[in-house]
N, C-alpha and C. Protein backbone atom coordinates (compact mmCIF):
# COMPACT_ATOMS: atom_id res chain seq x y z
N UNK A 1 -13.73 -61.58 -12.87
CA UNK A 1 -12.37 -62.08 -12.88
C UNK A 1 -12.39 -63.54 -13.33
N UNK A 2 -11.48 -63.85 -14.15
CA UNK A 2 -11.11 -65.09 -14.89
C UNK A 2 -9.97 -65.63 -14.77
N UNK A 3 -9.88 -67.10 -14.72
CA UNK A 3 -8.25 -67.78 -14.64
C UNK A 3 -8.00 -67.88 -16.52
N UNK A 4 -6.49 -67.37 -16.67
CA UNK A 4 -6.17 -67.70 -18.06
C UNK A 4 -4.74 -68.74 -17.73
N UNK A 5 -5.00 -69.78 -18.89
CA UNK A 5 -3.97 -70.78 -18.39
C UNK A 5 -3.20 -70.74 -20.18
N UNK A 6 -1.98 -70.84 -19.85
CA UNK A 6 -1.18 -70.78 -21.59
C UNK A 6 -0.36 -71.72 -21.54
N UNK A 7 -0.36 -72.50 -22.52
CA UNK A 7 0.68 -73.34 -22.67
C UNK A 7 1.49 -72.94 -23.64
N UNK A 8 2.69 -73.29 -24.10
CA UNK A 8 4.06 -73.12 -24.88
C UNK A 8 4.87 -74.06 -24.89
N UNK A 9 5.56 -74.50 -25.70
CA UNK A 9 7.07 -74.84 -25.86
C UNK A 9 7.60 -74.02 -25.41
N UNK A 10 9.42 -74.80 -25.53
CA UNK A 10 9.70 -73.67 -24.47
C UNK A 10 10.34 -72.49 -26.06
N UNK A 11 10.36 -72.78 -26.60
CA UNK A 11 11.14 -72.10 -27.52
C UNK A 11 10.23 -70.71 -28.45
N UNK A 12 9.11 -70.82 -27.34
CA UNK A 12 7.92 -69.70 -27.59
C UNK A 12 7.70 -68.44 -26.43
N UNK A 13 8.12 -68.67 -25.09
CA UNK A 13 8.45 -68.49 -23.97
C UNK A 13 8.80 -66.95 -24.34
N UNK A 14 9.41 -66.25 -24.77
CA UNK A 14 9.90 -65.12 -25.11
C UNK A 14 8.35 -64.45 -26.03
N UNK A 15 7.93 -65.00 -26.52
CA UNK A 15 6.68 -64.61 -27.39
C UNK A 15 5.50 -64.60 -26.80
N UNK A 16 5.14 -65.48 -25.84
CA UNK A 16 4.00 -65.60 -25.06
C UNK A 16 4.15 -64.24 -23.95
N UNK A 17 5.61 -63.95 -23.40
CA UNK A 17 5.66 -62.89 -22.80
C UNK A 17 5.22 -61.52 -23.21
N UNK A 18 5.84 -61.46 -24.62
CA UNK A 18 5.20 -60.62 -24.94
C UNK A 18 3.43 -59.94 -26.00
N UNK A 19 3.25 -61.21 -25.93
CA UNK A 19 1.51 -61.50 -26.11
C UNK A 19 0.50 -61.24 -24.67
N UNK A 20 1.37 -61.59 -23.38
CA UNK A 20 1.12 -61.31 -22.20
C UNK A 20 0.84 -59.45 -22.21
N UNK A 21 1.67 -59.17 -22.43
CA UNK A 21 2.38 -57.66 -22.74
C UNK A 21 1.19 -57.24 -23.60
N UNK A 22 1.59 -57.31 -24.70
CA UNK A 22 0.63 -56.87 -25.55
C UNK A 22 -0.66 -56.35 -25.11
N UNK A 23 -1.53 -57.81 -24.32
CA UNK A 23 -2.86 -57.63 -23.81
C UNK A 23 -3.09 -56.95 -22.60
N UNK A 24 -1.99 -56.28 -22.01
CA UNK A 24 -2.03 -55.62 -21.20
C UNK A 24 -2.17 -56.28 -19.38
N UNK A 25 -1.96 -57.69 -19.61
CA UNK A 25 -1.68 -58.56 -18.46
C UNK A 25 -0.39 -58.74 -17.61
N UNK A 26 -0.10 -57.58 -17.00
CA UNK A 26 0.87 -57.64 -16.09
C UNK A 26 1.15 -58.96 -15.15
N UNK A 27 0.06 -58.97 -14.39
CA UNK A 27 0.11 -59.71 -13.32
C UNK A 27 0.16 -61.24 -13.60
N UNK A 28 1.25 -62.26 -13.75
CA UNK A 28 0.95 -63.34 -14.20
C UNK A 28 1.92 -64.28 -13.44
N UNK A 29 1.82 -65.55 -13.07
CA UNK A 29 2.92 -66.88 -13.12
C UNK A 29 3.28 -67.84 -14.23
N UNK A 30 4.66 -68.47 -13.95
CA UNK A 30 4.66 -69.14 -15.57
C UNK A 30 5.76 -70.35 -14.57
N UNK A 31 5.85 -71.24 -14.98
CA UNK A 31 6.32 -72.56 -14.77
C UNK A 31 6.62 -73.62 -15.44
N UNK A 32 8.55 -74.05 -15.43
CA UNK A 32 8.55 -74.81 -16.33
C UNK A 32 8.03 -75.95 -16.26
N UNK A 33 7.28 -76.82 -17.24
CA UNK A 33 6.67 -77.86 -17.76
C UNK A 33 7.40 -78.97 -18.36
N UNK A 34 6.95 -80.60 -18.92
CA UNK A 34 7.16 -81.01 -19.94
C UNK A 34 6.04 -81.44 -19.99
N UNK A 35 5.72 -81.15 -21.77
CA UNK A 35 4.55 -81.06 -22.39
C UNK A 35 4.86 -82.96 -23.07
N UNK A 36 4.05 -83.64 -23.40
CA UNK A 36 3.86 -84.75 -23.95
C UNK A 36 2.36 -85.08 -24.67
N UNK A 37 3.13 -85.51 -25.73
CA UNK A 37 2.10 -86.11 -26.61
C UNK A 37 2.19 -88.04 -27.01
N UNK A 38 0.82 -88.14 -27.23
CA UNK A 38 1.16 -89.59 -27.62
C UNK A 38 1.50 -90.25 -28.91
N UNK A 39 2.88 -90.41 -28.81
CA UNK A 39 3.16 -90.83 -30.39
C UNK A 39 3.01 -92.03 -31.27
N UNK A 40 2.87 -92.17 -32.37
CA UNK A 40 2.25 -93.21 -33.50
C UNK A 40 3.12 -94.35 -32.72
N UNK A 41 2.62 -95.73 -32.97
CA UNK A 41 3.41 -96.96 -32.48
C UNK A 41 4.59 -97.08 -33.21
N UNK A 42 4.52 -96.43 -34.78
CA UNK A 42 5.87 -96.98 -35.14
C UNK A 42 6.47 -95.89 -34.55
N UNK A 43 6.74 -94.99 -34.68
CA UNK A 43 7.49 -94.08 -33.67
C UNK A 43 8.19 -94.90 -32.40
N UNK A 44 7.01 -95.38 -31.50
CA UNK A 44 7.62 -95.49 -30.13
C UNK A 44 8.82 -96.87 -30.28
N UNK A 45 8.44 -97.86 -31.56
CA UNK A 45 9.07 -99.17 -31.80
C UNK A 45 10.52 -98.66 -32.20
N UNK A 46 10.81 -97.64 -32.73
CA UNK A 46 11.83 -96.71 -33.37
C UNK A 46 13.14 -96.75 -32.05
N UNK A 47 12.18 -96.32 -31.38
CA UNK A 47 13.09 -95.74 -30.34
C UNK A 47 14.39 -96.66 -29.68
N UNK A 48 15.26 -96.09 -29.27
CA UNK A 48 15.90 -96.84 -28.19
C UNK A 48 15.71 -97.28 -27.34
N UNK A 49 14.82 -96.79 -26.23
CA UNK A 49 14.28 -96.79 -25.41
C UNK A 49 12.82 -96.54 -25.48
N UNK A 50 12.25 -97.65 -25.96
CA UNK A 50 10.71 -97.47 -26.05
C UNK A 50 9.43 -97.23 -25.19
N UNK A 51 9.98 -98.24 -24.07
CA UNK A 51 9.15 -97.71 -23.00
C UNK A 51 9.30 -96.30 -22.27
N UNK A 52 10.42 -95.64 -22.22
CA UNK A 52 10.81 -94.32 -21.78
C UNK A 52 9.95 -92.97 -22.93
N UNK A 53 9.03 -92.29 -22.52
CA UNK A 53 8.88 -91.54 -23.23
C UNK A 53 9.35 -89.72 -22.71
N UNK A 54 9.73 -89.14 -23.35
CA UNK A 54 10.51 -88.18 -23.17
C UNK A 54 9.44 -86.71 -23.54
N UNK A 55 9.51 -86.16 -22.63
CA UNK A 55 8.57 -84.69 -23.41
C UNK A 55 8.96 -83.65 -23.48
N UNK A 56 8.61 -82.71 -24.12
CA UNK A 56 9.11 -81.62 -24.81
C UNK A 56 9.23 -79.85 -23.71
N UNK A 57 10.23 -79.46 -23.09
CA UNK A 57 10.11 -78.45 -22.82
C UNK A 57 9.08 -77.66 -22.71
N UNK A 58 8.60 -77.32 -22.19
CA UNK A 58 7.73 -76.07 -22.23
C UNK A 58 7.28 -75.30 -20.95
N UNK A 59 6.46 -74.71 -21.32
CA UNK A 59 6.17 -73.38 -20.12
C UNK A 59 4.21 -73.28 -20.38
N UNK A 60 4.40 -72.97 -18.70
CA UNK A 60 2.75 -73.01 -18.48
C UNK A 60 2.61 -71.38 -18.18
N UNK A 61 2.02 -71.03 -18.17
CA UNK A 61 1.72 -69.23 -17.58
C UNK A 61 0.17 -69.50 -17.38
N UNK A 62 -0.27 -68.44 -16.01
CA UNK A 62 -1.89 -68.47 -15.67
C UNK A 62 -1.59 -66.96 -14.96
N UNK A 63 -2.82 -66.40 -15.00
CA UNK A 63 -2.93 -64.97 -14.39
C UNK A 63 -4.93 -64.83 -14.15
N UNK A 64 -4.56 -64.05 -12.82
CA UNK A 64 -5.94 -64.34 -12.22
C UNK A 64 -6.66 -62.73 -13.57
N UNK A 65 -7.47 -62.56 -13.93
CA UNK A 65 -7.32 -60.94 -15.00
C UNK A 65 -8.83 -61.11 -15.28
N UNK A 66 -9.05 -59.72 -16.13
CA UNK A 66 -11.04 -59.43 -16.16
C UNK A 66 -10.97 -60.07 -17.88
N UNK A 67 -12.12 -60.11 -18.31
CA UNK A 67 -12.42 -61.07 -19.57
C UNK A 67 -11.56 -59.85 -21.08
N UNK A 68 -11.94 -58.43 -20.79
CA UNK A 68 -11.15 -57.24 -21.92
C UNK A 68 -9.73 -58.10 -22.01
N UNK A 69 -9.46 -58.52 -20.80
CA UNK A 69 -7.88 -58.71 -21.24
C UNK A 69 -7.31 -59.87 -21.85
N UNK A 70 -8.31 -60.83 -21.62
CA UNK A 70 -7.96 -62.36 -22.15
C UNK A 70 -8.61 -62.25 -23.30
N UNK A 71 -9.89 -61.85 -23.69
CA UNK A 71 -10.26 -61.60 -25.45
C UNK A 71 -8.77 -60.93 -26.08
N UNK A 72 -8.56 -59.80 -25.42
CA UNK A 72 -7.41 -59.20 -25.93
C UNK A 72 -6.26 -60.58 -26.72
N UNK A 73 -5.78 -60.71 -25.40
CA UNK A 73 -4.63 -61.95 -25.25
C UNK A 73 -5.48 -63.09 -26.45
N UNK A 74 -6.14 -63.43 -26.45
CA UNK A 74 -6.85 -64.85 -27.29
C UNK A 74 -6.59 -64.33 -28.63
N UNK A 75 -7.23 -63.00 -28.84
CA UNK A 75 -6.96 -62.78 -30.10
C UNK A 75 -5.36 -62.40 -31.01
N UNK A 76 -4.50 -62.35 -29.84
CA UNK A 76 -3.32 -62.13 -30.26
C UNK A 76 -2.39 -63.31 -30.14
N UNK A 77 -3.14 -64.50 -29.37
CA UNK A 77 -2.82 -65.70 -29.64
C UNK A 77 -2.94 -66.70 -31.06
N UNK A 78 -4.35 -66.10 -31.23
CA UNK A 78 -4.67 -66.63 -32.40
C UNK A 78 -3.86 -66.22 -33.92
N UNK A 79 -3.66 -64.58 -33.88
CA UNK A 79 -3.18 -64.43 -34.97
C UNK A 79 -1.69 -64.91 -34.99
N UNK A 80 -0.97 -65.32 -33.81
CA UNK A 80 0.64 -65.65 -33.72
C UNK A 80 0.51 -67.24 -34.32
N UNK A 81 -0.83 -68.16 -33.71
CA UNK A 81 -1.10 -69.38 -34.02
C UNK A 81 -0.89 -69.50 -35.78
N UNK A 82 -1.72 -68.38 -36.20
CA UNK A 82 -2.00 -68.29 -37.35
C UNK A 82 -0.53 -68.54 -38.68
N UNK A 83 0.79 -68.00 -37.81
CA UNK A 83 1.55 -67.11 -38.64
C UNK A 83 3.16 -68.62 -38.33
N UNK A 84 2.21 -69.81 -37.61
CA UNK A 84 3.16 -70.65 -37.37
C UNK A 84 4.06 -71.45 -38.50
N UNK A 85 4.89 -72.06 -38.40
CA UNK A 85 5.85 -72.79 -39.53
C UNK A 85 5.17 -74.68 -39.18
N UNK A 86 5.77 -74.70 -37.68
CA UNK A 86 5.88 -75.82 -37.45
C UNK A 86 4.06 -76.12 -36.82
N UNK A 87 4.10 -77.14 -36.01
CA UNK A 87 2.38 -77.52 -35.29
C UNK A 87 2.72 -77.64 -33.86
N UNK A 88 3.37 -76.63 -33.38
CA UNK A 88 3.20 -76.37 -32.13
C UNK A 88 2.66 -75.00 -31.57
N UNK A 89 1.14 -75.13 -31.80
CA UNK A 89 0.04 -73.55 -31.06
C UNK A 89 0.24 -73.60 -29.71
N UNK A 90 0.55 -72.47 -29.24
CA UNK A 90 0.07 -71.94 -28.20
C UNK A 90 -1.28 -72.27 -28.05
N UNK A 91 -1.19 -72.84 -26.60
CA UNK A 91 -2.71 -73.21 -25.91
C UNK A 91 -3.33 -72.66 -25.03
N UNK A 92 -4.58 -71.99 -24.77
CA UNK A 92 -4.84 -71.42 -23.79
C UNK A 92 -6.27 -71.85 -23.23
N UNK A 93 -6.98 -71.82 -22.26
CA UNK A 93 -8.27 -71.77 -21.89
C UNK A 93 -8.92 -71.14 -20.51
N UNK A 94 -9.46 -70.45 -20.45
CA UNK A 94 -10.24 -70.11 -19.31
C UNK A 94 -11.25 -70.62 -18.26
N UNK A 95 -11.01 -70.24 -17.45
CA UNK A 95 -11.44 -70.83 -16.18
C UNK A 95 -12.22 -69.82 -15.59
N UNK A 96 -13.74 -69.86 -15.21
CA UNK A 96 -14.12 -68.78 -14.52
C UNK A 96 -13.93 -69.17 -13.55
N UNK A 97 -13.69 -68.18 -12.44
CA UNK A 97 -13.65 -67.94 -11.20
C UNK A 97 -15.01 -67.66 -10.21
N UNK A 98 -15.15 -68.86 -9.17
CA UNK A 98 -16.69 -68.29 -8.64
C UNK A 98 -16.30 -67.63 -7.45
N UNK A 99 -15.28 -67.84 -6.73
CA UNK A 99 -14.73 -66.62 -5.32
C UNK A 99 -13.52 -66.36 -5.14
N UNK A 100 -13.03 -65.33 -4.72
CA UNK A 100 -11.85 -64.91 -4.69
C UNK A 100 -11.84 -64.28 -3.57
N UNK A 101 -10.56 -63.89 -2.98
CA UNK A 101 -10.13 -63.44 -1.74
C UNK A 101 -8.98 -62.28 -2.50
């Protein structure tokens, strides 16, 4: 058993569900987030409010699941990564698990 952790925008949230789906990972939690990145200086000088930085919607999902199902899920992450417009991938990484109850 493995921890899978996913990140998203939120405007992916509907897609990650069903990439969840796909891989056959029922059992999961998801929680809204704001995701932040660190932006170029002229960027932040831009702003109105420069010292205020603002972050982007998104959604976390993790599910405790055996490794068939997260290869599954990774690889159907990857090809959605693949098929993007903009540069916001879906993120994911695993966590082994050393005990469980």
């Amino acid at each position: 058993m493995k921890l899978v952790i996913v990140t998203a925008v939120e405007e992916f949230h509907k897609d990650v569900l069903k990439l969840f789906k796909k891989a056959n990972i029922e059992n999961f939690s998801s929680s809204d987030i704001d995701g932040h990145k660190s932006a170029p200086s002229l960027l932040s000088t831009s702003s109105w409010f420069p010292a205020v930085s603002g972050g982007s919607e998104s959604a976390l999902f993790f599910s405790f699941t055996d490794e068939s199902r997260i290869d599954a899920l990774f690889n159907l992450i990857k090809e959605f990564n693949s098929n993007l417009e903009t540069y916001n991938p879906i993120k994911a990484v695993v966590v082994p698990i050393e005990k469980f109850i």
